[in-house]
N, C-alpha and C. Protein backbone atom coordinates (compact mmCIF):
# COMPACT_ATOMS: atom_id res chain seq x y z
N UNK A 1 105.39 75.15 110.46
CA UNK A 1 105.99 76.36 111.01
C UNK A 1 105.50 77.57 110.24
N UNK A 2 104.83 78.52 110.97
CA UNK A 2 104.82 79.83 110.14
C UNK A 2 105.83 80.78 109.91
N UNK A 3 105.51 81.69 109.19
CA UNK A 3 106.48 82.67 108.83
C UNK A 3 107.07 83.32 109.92
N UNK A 4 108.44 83.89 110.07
CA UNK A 4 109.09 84.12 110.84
C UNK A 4 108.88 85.86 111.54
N UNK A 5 108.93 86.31 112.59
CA UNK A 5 108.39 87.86 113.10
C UNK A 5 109.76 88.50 112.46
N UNK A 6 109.50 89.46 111.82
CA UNK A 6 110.22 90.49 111.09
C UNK A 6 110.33 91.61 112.06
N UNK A 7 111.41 92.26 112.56
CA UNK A 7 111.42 94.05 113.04
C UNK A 7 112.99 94.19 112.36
N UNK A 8 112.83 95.22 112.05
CA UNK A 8 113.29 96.30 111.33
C UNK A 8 114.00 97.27 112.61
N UNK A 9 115.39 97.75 112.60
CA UNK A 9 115.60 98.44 113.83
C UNK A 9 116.53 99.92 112.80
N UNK A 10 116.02 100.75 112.56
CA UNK A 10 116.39 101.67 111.53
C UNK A 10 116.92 103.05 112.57
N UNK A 11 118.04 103.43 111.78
CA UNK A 11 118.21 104.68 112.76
C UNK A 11 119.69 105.57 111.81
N UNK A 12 119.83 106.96 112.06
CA UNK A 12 120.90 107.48 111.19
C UNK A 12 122.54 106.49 112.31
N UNK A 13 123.68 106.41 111.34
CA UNK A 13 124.53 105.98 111.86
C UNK A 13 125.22 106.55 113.35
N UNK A 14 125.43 105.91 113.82
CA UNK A 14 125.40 106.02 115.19
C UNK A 14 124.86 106.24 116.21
N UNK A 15 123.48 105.70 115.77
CA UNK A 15 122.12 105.76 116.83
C UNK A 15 122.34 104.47 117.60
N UNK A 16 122.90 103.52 117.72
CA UNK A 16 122.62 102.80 118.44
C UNK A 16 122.08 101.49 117.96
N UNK A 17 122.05 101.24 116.55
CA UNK A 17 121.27 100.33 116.05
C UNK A 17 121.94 98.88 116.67
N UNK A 18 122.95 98.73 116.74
CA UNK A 18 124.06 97.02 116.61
C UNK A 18 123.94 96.76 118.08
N UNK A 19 124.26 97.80 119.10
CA UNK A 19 123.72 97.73 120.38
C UNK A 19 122.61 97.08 120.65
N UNK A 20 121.82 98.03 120.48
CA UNK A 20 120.28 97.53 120.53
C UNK A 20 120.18 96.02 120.30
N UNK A 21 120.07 95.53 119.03
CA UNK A 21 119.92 94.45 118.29
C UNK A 21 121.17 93.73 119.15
N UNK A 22 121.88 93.65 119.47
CA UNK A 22 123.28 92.52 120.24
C UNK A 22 122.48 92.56 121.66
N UNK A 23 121.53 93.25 121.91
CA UNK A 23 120.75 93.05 123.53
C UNK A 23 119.95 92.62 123.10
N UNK A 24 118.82 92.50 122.53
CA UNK A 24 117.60 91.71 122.22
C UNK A 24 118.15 90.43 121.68
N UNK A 25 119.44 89.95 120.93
CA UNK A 25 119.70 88.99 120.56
C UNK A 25 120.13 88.15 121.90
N UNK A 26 120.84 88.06 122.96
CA UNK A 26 120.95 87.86 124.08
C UNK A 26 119.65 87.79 124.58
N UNK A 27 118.77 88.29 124.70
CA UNK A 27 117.58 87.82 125.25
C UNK A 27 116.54 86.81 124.55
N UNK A 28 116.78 86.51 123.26
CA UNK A 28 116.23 86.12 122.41
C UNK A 28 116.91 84.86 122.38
N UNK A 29 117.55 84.52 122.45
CA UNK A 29 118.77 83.27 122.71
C UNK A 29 118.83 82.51 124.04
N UNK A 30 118.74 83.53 125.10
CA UNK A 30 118.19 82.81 125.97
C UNK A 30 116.11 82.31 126.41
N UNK A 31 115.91 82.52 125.50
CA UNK A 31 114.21 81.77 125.75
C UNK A 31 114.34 80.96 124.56
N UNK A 32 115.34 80.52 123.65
CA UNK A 32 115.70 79.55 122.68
C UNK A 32 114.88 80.08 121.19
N UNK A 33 114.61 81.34 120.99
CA UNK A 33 113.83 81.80 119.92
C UNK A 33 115.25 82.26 119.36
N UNK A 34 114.98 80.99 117.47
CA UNK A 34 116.35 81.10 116.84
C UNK A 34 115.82 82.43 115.57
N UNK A 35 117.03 83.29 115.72
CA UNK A 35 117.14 84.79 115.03
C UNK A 35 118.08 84.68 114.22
N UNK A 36 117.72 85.34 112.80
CA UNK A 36 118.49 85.62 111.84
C UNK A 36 118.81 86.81 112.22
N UNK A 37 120.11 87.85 111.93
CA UNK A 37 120.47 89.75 110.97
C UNK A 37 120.69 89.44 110.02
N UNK A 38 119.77 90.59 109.60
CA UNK A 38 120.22 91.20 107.80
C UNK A 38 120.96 92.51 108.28
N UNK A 39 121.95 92.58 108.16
CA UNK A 39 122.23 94.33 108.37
C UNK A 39 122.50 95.03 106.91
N UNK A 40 122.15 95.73 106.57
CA UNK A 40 122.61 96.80 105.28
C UNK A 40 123.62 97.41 105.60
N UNK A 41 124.40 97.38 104.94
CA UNK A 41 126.03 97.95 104.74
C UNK A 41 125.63 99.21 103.58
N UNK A 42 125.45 100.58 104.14
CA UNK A 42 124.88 101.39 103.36
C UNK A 42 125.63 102.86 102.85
N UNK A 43 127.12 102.08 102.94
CA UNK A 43 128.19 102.83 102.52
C UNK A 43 128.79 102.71 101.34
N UNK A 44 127.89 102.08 100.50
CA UNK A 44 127.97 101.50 99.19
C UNK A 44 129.49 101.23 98.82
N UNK A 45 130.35 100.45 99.49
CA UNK A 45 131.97 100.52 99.33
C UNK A 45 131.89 98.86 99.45
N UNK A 46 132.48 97.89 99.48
CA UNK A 46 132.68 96.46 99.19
C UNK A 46 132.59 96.00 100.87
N UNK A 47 132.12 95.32 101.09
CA UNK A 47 132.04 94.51 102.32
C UNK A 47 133.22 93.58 102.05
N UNK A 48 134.33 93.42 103.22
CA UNK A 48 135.13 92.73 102.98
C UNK A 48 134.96 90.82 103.57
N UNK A 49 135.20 90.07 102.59
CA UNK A 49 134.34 88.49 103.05
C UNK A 49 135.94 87.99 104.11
N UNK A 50 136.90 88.94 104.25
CA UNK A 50 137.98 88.59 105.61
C UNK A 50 138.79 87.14 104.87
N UNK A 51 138.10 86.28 103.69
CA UNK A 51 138.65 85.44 103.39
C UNK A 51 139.95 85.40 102.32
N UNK A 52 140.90 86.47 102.25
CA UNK A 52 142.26 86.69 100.90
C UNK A 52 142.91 85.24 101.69
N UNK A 53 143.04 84.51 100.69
CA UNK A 53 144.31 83.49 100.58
C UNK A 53 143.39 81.94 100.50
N UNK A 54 141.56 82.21 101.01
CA UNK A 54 141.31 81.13 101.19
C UNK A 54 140.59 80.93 99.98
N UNK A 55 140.13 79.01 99.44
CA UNK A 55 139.37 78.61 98.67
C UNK A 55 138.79 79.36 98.26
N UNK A 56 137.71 79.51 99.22
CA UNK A 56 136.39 80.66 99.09
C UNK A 56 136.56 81.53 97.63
N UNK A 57 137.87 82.20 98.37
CA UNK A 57 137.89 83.79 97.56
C UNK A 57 138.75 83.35 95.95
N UNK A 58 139.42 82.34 96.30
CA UNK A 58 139.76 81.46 94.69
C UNK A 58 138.14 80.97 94.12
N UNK A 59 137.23 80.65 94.75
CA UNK A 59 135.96 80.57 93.84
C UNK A 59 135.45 81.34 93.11
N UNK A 60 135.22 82.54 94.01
CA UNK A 60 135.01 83.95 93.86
C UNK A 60 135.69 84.28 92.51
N UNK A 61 136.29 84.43 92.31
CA UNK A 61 137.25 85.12 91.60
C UNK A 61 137.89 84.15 90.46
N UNK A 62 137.57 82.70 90.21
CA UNK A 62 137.36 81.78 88.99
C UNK A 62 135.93 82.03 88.38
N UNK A 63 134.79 83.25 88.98
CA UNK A 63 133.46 83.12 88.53
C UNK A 63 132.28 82.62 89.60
N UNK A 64 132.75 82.31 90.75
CA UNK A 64 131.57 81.52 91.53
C UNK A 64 130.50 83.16 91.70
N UNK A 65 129.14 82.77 91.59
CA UNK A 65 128.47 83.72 92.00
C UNK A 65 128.08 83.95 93.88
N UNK A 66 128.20 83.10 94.24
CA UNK A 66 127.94 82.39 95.49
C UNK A 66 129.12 81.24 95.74
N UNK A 67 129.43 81.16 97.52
CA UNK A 67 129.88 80.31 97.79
C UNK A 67 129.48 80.25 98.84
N UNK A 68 129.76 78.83 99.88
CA UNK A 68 129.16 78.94 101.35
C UNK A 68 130.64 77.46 101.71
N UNK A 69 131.04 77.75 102.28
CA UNK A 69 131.95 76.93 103.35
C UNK A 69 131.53 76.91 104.47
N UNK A 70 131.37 75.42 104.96
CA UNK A 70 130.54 74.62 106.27
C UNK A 70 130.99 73.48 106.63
N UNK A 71 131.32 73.53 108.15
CA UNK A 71 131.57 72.54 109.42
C UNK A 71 130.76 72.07 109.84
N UNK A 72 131.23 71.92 110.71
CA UNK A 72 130.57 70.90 112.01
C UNK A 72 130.28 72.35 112.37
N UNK A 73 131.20 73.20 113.13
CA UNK A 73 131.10 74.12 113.81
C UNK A 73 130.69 75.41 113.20
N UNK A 74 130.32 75.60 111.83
CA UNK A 74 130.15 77.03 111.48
C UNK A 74 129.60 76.83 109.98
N UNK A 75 129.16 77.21 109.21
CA UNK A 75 129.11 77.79 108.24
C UNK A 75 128.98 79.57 107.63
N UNK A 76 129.50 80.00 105.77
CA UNK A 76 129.57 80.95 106.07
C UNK A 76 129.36 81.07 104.52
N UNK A 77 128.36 82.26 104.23
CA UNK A 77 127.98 82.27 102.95
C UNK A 77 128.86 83.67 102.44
N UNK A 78 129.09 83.46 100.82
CA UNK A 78 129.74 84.92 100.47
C UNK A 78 128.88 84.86 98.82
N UNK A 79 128.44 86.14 98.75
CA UNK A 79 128.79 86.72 96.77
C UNK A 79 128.85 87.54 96.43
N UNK A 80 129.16 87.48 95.27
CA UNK A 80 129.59 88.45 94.27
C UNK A 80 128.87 89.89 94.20
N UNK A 81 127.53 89.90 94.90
CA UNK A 81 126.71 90.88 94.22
C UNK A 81 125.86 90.78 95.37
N UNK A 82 125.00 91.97 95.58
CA UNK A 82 124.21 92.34 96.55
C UNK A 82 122.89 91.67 96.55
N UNK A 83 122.55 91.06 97.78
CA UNK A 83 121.49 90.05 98.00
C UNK A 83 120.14 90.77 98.27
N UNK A 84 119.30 90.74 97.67
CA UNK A 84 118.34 91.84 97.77
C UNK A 84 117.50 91.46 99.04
N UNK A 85 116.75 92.58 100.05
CA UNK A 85 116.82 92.44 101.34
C UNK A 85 115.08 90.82 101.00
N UNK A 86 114.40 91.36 100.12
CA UNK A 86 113.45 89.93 100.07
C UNK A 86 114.31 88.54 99.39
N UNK A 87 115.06 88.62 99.01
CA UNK A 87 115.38 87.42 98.91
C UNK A 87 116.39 86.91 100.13
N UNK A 88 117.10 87.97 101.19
CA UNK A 88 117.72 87.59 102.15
C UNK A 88 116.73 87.11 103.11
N UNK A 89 115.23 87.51 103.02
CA UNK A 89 114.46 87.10 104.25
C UNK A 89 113.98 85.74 104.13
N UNK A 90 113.83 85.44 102.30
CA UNK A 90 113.34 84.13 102.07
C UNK A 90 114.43 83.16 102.38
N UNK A 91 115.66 83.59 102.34
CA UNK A 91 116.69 82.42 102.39
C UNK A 91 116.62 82.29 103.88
N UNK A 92 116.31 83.09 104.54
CA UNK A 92 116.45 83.37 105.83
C UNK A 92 115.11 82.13 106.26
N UNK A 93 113.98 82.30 106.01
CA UNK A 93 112.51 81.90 105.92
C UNK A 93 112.95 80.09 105.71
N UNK A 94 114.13 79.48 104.83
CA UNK A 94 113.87 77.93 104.84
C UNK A 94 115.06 77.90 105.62
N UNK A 95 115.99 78.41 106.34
CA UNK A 95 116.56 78.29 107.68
C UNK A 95 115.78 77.93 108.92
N UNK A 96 114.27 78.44 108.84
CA UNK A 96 113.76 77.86 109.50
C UNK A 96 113.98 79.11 110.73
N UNK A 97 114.00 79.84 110.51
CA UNK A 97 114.16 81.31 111.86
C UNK A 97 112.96 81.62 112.05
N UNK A 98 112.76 81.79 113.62
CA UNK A 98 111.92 82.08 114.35
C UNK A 98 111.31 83.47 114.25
N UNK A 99 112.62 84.64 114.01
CA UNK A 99 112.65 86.12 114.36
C UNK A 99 113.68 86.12 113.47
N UNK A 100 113.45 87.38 112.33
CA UNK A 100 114.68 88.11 111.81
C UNK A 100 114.50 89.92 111.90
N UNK A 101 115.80 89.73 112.32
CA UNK A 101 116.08 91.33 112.87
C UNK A 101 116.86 91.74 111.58
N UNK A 102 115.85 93.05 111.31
CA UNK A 102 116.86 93.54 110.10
C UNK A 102 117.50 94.99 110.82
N UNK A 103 118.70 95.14 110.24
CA UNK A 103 119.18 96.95 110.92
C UNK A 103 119.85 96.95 109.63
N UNK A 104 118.77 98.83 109.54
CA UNK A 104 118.75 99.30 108.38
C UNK A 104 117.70 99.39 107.68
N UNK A 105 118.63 99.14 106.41
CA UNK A 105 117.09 99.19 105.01
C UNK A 105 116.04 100.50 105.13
N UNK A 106 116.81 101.76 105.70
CA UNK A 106 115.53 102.75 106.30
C UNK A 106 114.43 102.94 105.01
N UNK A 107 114.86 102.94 103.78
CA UNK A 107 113.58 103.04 102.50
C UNK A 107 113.18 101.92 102.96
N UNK A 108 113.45 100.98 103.25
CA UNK A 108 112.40 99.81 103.02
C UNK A 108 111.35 99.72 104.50
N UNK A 109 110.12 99.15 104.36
CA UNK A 109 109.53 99.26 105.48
C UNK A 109 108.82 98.14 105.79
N UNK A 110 109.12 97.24 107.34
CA UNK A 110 108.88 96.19 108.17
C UNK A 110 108.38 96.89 109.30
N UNK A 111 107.83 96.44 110.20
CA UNK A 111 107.63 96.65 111.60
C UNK A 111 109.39 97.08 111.67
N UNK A 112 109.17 98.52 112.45
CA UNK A 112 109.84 98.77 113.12
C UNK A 112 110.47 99.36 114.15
N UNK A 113 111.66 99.50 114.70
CA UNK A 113 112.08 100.26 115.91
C UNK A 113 112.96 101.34 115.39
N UNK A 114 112.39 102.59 115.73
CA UNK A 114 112.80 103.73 114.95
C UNK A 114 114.30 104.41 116.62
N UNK A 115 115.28 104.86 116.03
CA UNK A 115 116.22 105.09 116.73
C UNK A 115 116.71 106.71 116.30
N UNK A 116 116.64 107.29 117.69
CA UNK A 116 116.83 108.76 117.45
C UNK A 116 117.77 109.32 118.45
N UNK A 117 118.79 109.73 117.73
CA UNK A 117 119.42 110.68 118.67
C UNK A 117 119.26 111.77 118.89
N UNK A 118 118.75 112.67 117.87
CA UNK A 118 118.68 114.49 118.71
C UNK A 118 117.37 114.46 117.36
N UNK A 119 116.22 114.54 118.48
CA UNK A 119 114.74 114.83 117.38
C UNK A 119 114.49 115.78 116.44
N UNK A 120 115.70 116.84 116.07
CA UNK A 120 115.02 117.68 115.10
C UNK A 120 115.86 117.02 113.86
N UNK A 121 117.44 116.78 114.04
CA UNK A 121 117.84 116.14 113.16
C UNK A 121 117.36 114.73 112.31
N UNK A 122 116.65 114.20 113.43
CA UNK A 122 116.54 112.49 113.14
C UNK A 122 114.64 112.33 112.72
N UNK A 123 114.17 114.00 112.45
CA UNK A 123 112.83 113.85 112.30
C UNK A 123 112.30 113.26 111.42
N UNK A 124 112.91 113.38 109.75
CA UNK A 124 112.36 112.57 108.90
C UNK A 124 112.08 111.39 109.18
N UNK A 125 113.39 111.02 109.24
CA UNK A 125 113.39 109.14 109.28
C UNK A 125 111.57 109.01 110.40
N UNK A 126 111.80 109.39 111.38
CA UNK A 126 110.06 109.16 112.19
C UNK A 126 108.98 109.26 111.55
N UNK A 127 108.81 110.50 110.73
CA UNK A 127 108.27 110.86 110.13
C UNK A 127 107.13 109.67 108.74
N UNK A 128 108.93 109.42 107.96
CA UNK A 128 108.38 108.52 107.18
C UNK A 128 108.46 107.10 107.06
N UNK A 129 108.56 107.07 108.86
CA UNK A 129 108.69 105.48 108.75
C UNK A 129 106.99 104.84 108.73
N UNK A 130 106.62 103.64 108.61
CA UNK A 130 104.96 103.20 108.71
C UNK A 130 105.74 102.18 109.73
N UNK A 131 104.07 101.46 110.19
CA UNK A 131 104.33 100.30 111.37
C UNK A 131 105.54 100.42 112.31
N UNK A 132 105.39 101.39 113.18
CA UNK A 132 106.87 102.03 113.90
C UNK A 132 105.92 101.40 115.10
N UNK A 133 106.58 100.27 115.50
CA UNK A 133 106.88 99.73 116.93
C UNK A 133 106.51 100.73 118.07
N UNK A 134 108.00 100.92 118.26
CA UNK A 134 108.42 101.98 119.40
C UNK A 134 109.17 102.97 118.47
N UNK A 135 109.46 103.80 119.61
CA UNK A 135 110.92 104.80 119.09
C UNK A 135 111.65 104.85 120.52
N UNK A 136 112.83 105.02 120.12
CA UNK A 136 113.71 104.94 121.09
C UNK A 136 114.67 105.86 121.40
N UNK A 137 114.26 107.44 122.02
CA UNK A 137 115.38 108.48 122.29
C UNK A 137 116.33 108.59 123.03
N UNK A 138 117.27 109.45 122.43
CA UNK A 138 118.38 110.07 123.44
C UNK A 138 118.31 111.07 124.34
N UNK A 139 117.48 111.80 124.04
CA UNK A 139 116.77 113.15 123.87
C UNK A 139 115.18 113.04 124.58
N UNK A 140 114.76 113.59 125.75
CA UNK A 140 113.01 113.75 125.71
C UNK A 140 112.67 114.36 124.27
N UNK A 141 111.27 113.46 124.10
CA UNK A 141 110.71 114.01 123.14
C UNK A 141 110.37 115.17 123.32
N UNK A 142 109.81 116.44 122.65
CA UNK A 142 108.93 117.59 122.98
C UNK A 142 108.04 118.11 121.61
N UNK A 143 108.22 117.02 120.88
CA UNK A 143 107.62 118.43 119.55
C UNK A 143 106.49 117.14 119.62
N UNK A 144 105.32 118.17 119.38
CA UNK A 144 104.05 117.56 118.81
C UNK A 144 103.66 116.64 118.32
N UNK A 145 104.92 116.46 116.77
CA UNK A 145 104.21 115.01 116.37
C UNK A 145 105.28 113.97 116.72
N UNK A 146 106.05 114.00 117.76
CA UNK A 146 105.93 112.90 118.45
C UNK A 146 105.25 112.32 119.43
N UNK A 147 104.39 113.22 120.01
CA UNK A 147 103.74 113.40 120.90
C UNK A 147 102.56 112.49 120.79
N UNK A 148 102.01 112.88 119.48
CA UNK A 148 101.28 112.57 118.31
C UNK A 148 101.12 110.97 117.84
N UNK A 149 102.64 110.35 118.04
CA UNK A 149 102.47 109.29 117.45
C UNK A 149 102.08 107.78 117.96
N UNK A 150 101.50 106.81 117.79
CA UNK A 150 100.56 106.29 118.21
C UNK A 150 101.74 105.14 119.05
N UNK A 151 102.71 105.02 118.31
CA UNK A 151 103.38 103.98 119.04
C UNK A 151 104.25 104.30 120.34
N UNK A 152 104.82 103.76 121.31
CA UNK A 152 105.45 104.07 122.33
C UNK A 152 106.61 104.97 122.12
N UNK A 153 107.11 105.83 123.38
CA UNK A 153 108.67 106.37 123.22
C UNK A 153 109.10 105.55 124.27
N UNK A 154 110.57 105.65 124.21
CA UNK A 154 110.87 105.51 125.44
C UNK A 154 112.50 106.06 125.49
N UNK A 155 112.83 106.18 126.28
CA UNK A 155 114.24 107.19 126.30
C UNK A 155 115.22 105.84 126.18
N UNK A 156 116.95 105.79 125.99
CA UNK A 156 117.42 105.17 125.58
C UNK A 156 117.78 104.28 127.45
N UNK A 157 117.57 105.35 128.11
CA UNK A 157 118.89 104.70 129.18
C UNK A 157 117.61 103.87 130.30
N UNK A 158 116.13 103.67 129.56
CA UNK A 158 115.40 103.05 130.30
C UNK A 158 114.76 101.83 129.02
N UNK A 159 116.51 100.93 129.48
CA UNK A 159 116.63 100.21 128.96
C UNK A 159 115.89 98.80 129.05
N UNK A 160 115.63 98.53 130.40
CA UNK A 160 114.67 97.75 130.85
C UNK A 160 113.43 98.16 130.50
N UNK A 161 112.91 99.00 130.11
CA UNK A 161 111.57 99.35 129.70
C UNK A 161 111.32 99.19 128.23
N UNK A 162 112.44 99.60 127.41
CA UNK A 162 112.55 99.24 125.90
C UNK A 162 112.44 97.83 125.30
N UNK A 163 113.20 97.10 126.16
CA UNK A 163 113.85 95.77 125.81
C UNK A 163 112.90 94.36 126.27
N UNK A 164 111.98 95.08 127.76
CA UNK A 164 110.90 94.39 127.91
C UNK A 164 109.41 94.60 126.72
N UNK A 165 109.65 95.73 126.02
CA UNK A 165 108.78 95.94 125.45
C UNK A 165 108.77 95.03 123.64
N UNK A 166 110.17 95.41 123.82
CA UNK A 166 110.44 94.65 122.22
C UNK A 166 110.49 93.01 122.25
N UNK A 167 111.05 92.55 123.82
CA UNK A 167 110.67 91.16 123.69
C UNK A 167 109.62 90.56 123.76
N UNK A 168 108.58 91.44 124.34
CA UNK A 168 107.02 90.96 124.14
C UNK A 168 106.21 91.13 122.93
N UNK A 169 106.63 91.92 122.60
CA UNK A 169 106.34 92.24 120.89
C UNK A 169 106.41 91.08 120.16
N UNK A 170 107.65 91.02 120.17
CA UNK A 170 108.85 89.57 119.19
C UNK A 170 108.39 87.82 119.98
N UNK A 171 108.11 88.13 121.18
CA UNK A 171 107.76 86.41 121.77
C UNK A 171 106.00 86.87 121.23
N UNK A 172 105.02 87.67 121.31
CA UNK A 172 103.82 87.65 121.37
C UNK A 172 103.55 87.63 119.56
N UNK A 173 104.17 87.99 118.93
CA UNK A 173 104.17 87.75 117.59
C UNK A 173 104.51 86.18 117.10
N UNK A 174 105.60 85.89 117.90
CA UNK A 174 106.24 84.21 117.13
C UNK A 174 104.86 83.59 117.30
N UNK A 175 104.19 83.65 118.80
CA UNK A 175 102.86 82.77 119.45
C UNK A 175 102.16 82.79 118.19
N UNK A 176 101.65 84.07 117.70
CA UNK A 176 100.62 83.96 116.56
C UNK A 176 100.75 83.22 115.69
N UNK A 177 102.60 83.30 115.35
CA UNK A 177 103.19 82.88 113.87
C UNK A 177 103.27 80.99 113.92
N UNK A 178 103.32 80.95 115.42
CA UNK A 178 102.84 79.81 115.58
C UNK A 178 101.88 78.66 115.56
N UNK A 179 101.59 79.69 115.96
CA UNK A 179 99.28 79.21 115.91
C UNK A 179 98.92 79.21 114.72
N UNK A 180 99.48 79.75 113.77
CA UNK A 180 98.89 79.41 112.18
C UNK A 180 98.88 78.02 111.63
């Protein structure tokens, strides 16, 4: 098995990122291509693991650095400390995933799908993203260097045009990752 297709779906909060990514995951699920998320929680405040009263959080809190509780029906990893986004892709990588969708990480840079709601505000992030997929507006583009930029636009509510584009991307990439 080769390495798994990476996109990156980056955008300021409330662009649309979880949307996006919860529709390509649905499409991605149905042609049986298995997907990891990494999402970045970039409110630097504690992610809550929902588990007060259980084992888990008695591990936690005797010292466990890590814990993972697993069924038949589920498993579910928690720790102490922030999982750095390459070592989430490698853990991700002997899961054996086909496609991992990261949303977020905007410093960090993967192939990605850049998300814009009003282009003068949301210009940096375009600006300094590399390997930008598509971009995906709310807004017609009009300024130059989007005009400029080599990868596709496409407006948000031509959604069938976005979503056909990112699944050919993501199935025409696994093929390669396959063929290795």
């Amino acid at each position: 098995m080769g390495s798994p297709v990476i996109l990156q779906v980056v955008g300021y909060q409330n662009s649309g990122k979880t949307t996006l990514i919860s529709k390509i995951l649905k499409e991605l699920g149905s042609r049986h291509i298995h997907v990891g998320v990494i999402k970045h929680h970039g409110h630097g405040d504690r992610v809550d693991p929902n588990d007060s009263g259980k084992d888990t959080e008695q591990h936690r809190s005797a010292g466990a650095s890590i814990t993972c509780v697993t069924s038949t029906e589920n498993s579910i990893l928690t720790m102490n400390s922030e999982l750095p986004l390459k070592k989430a892709i490698a853990l991700y990588e002997t899961l054996e995933m086909d496609c991992i969708l990261i949303e977020g990480y905007k410093n960090i840079q993967f192939p990605r799908v850049v998300l814009l709601r009003d282009e003068m505000e949301d210009r940096e992030i375009l600006m300094n993203s590399h390997d930008v997929i598509a971009s995906i507006h709310s807004d017609k583009p009009n300024r130059v260097n989007f005009q400029e930029s080599k990868s596709p636009h496409f407006m948000r509510d031509d959604e069938e045009g976005w979503k056909d584009f990112l699944i050919t991307y993501i199935t025409r990439e696994h093929g390669k990752e396959s063929e290795s």
